[in-house]
C-alpha atoms as a PDB file:
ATOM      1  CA  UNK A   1      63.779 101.296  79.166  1.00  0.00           C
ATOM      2  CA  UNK A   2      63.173  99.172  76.159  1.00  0.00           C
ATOM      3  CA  UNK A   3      61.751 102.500  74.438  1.00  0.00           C
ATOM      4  CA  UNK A   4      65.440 103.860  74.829  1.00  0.00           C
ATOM      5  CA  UNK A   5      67.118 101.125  73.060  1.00  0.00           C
ATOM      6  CA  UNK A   6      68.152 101.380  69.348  1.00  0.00           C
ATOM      7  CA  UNK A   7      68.744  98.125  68.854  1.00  0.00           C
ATOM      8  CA  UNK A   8      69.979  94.633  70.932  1.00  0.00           C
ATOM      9  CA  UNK A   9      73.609  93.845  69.605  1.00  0.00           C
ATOM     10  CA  UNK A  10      74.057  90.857  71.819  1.00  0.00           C
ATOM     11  CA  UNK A  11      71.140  88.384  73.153  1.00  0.00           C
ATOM     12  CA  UNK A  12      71.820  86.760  76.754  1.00  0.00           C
ATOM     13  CA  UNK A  13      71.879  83.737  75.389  1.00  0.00           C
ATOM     14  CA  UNK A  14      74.696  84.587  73.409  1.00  0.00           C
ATOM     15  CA  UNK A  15      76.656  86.283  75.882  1.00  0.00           C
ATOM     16  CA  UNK A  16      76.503  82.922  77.973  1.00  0.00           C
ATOM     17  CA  UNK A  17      78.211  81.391  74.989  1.00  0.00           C
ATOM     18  CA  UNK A  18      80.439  83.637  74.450  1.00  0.00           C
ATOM     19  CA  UNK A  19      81.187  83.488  78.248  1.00  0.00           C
ATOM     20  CA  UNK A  20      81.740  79.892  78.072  1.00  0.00           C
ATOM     21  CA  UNK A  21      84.257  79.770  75.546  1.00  0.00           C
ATOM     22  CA  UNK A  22      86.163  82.683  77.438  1.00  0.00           C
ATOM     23  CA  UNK A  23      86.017  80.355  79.732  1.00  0.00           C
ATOM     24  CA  UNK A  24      87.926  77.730  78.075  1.00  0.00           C
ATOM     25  CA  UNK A  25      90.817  79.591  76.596  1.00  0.00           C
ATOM     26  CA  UNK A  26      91.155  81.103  80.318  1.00  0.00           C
ATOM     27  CA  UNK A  27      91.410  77.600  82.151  1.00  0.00           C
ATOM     28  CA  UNK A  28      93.514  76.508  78.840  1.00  0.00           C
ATOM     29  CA  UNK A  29      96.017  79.278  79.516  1.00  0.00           C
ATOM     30  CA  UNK A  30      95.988  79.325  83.463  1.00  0.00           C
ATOM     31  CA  UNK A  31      95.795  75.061  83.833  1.00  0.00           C
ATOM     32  CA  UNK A  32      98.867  74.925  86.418  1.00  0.00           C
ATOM     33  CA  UNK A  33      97.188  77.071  88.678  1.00  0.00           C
ATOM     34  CA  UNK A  34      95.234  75.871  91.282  1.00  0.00           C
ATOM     35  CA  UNK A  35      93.648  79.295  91.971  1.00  0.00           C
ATOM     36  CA  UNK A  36      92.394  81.698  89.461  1.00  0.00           C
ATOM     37  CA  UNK A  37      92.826  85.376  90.784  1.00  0.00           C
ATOM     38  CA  UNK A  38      90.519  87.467  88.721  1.00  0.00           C
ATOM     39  CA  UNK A  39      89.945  91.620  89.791  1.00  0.00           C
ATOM     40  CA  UNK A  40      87.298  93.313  88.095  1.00  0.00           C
ATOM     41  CA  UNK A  41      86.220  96.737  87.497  1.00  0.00           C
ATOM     42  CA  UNK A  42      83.329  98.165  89.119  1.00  0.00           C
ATOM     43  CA  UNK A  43      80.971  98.563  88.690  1.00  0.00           C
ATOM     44  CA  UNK A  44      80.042  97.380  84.947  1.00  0.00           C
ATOM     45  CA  UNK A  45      82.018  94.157  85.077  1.00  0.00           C
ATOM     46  CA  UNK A  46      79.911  92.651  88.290  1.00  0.00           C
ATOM     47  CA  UNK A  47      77.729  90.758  85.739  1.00  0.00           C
ATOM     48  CA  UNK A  48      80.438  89.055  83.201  1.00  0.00           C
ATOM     49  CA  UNK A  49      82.420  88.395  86.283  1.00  0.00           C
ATOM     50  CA  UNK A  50      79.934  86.690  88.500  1.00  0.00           C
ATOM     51  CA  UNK A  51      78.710  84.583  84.576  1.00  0.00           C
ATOM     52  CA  UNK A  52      82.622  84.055  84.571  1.00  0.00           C
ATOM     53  CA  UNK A  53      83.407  82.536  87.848  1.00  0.00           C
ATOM     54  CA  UNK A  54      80.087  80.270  87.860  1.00  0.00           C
ATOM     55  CA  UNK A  55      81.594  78.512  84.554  1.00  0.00           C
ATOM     56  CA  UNK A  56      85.332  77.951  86.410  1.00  0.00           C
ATOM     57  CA  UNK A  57      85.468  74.379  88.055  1.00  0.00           C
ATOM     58  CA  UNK A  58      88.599  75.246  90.465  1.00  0.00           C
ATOM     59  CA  UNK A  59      88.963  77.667  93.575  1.00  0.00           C
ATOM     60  CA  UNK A  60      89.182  81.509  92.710  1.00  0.00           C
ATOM     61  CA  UNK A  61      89.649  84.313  94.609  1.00  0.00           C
ATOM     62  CA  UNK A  62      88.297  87.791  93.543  1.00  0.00           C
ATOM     63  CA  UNK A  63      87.971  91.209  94.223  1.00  0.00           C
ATOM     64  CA  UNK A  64      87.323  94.695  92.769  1.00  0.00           C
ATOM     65  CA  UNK A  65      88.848  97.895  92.223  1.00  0.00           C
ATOM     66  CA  UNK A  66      86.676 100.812  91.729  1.00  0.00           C
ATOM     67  CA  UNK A  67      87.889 103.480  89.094  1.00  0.00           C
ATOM     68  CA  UNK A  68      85.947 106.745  88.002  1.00  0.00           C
ATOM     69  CA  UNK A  69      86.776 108.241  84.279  1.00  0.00           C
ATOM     70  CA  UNK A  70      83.428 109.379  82.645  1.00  0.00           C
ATOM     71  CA  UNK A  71      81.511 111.318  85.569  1.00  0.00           C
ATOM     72  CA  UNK A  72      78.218 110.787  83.373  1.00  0.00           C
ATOM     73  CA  UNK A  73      79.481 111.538  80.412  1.00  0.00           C
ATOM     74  CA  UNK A  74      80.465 109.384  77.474  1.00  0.00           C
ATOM     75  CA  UNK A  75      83.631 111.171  77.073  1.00  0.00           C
ATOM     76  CA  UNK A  76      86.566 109.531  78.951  1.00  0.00           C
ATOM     77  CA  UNK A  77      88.423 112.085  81.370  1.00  0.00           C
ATOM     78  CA  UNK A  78      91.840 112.639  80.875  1.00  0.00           C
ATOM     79  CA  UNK A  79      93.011 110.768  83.667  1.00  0.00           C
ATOM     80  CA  UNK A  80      91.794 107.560  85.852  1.00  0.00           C
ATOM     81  CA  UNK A  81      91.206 107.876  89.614  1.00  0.00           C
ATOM     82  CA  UNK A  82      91.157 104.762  91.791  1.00  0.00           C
ATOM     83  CA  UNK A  83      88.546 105.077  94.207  1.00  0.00           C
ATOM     84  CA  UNK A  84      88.641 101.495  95.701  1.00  0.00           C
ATOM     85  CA  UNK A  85      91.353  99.022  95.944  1.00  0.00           C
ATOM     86  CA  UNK A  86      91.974  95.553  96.932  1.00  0.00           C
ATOM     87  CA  UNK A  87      91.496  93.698  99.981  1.00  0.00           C
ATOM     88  CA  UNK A  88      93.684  91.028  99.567  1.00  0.00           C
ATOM     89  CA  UNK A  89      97.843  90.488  97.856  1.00  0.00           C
ATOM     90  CA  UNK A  90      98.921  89.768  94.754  1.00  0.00           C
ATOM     91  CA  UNK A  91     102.199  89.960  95.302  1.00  0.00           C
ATOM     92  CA  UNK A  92     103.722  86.890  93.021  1.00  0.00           C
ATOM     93  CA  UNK A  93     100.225  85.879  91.714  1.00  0.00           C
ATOM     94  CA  UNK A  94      99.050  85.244  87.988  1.00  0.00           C
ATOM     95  CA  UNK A  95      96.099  87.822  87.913  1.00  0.00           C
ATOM     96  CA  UNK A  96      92.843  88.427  85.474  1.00  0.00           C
ATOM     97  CA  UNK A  97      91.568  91.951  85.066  1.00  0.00           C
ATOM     98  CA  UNK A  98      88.184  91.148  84.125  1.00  0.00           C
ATOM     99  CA  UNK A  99      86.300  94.445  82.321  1.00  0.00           C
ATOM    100  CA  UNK A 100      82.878  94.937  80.681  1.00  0.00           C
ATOM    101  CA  UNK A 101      84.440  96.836  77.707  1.00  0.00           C
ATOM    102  CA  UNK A 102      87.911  97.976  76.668  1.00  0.00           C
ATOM    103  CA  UNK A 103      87.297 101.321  74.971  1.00  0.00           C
ATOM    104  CA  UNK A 104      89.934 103.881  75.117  1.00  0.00           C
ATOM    105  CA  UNK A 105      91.568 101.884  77.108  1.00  0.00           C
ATOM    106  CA  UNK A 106      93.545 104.670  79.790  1.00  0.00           C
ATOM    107  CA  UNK A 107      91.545 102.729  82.691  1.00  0.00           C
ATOM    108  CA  UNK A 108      92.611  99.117  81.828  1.00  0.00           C
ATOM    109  CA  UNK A 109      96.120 100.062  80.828  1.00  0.00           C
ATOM    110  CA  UNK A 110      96.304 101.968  84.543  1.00  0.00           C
ATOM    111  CA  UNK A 111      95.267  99.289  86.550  1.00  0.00           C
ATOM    112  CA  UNK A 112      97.405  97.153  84.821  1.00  0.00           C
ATOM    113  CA  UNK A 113      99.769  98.837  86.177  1.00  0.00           C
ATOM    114  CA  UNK A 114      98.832  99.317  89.484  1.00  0.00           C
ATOM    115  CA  UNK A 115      98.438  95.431  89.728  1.00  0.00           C
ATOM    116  CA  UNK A 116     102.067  94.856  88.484  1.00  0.00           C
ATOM    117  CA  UNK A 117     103.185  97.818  90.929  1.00  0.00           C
ATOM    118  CA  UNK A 118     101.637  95.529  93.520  1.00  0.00           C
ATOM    119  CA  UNK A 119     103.950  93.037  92.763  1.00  0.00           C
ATOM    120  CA  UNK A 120     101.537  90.770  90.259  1.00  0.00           C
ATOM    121  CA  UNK A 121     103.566  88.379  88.659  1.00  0.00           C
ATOM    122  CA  UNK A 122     101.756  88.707  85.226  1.00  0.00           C
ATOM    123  CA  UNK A 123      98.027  90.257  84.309  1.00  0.00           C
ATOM    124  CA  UNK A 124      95.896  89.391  81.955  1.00  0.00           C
ATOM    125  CA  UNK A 125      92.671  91.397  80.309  1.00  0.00           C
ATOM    126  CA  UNK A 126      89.494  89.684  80.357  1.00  0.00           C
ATOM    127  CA  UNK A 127      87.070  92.273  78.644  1.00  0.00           C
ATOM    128  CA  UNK A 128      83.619  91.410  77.174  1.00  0.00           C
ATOM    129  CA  UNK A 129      83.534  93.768  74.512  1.00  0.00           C
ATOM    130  CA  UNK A 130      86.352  94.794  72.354  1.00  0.00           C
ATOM    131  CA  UNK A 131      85.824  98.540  70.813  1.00  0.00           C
ATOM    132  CA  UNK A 132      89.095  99.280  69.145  1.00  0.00           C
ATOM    133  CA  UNK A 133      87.860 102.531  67.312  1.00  0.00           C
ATOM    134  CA  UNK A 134      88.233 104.221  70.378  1.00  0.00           C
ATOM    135  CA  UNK A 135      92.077 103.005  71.608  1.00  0.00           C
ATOM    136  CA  UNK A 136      93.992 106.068  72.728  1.00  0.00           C
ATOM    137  CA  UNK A 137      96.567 103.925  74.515  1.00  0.00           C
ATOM    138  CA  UNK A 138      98.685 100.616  73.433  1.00  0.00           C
ATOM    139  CA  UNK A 139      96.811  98.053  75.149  1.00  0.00           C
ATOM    140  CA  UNK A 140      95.257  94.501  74.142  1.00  0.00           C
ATOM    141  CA  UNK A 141      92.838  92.108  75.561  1.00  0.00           C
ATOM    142  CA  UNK A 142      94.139  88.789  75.724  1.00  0.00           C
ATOM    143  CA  UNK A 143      90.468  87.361  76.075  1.00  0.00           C
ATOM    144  CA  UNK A 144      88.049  89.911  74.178  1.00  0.00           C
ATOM    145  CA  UNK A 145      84.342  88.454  73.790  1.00  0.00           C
ATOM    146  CA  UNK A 146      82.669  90.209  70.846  1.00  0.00           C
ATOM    147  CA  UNK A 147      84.181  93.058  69.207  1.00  0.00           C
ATOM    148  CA  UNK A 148      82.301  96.333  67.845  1.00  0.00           C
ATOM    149  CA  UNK A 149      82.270  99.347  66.280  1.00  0.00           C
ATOM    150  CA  UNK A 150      82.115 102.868  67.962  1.00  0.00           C
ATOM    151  CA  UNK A 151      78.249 102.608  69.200  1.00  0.00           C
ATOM    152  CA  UNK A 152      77.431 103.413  72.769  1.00  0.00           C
ATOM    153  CA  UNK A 153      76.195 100.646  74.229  1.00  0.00           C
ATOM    154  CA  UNK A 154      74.299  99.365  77.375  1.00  0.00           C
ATOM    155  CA  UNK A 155      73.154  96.266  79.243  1.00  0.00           C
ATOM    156  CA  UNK A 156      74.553  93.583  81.093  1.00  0.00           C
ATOM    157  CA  UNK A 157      76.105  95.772  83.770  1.00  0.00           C
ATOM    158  CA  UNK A 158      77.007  98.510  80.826  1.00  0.00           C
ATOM    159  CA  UNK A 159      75.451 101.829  81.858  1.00  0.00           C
ATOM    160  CA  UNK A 160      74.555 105.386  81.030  1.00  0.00           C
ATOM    161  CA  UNK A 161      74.091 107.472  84.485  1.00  0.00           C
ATOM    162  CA  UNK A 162      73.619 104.255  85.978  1.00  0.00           C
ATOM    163  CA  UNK A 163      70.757 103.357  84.433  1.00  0.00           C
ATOM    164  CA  UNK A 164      70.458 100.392  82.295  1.00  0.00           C
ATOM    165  CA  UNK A 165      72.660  97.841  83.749  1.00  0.00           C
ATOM    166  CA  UNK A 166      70.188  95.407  84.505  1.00  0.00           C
ATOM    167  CA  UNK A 167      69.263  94.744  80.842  1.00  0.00           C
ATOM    168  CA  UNK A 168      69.642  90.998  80.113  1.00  0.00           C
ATOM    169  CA  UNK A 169      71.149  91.778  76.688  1.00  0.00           C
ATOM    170  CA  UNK A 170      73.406  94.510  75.528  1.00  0.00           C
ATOM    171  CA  UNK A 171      71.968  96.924  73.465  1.00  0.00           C
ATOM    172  CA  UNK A 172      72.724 100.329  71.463  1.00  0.00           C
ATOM    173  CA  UNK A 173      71.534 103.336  73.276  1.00  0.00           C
ATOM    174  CA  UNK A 174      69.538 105.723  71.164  1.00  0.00           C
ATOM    175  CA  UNK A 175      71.503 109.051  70.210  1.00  0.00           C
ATOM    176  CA  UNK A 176      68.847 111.034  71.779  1.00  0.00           C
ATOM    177  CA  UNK A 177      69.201 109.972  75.591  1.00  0.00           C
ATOM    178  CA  UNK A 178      73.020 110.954  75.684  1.00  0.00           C
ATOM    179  CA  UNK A 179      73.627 113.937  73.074  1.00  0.00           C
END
């Protein structure tokens, strides 16, 4: 896999520091609640998630919600299907959406939605990487980790046909594995 990589953006041990001050402005902001309720997007966000909940020093209760909009591609479909959904309320509950990557940003604006539909009291976006070159819709992370420009990138639970996730680091994807 390294032979596929164009170059490593973002070393683990810089992730883990970026982690832990996302960490800090998200127990800053949510410090009168005694449970942080964080829902992430599968399946790219299981690695910043489970980094993120290891660094938080109070209860929180988590789940996922599993949405399909590339199929494969790197082209974003024109609309979001929800394939899995919660197991558990949040009616009248402070919620994180936690997300590898705001891109577009159809998917994250959707199941912002769909959480507030459910009766979420307020929802914030926790996203690890920050591409605004690609925004079709109005949307903003209020916790972004590192932003970049419009490279396609893998690593750290960031895939291309589900390969790559389990780099350490998250790298640039050479042109000639996805064109």
């Amino acid at each position: 896999m390294k032979n596929d990589i164009e170059k490593v953006l973002f070393s683990s041990s810089e992730i883990a520091a970026k982690i832990r001050t996302l960490v800090r402005n998200v127990l800053k902001d949510f410090r009168n609640e005694k449970t942080l309720v964080m829902v992430a997007l599968l399946k790219g966000s299981v690695f910043f998630l489970a980094d993120l909940i290891r660094q938080i020093n109070r209860p929180v209760e988590f789940d996922f919600i599993g949405t399909s909009s590339y199929e494969g591609s790197t082209v974003s479909k024109t609309y979001v299907e929800i394939y899995k959904d919660l197991t558990f309320e949040v009616k009248g509950k402070s919620v994180i959406l936690v997300d590898d990557i705001l891109d577009t940003g159809k998917t994250a604006k959707i199941v912002k939605k769909h959480l507030l539909d459910k009766g979420a009291k307020e929802v914030k976006l926790c996203v690890l990487l920050d591409k605004p070159a690609r925004r079709e819709v109005d949307i903003k992370a209020d916790y972004a980790g590192f932003e970049i420009d419009d490279v396609f990138v893998v690593g750290y639970g960031l895939d291309f046909k589900d390969k790559y996730r389990n780099l350490p680091y998250i790298a640039v994807l050479k042109k000639k594995h996805y064109n």
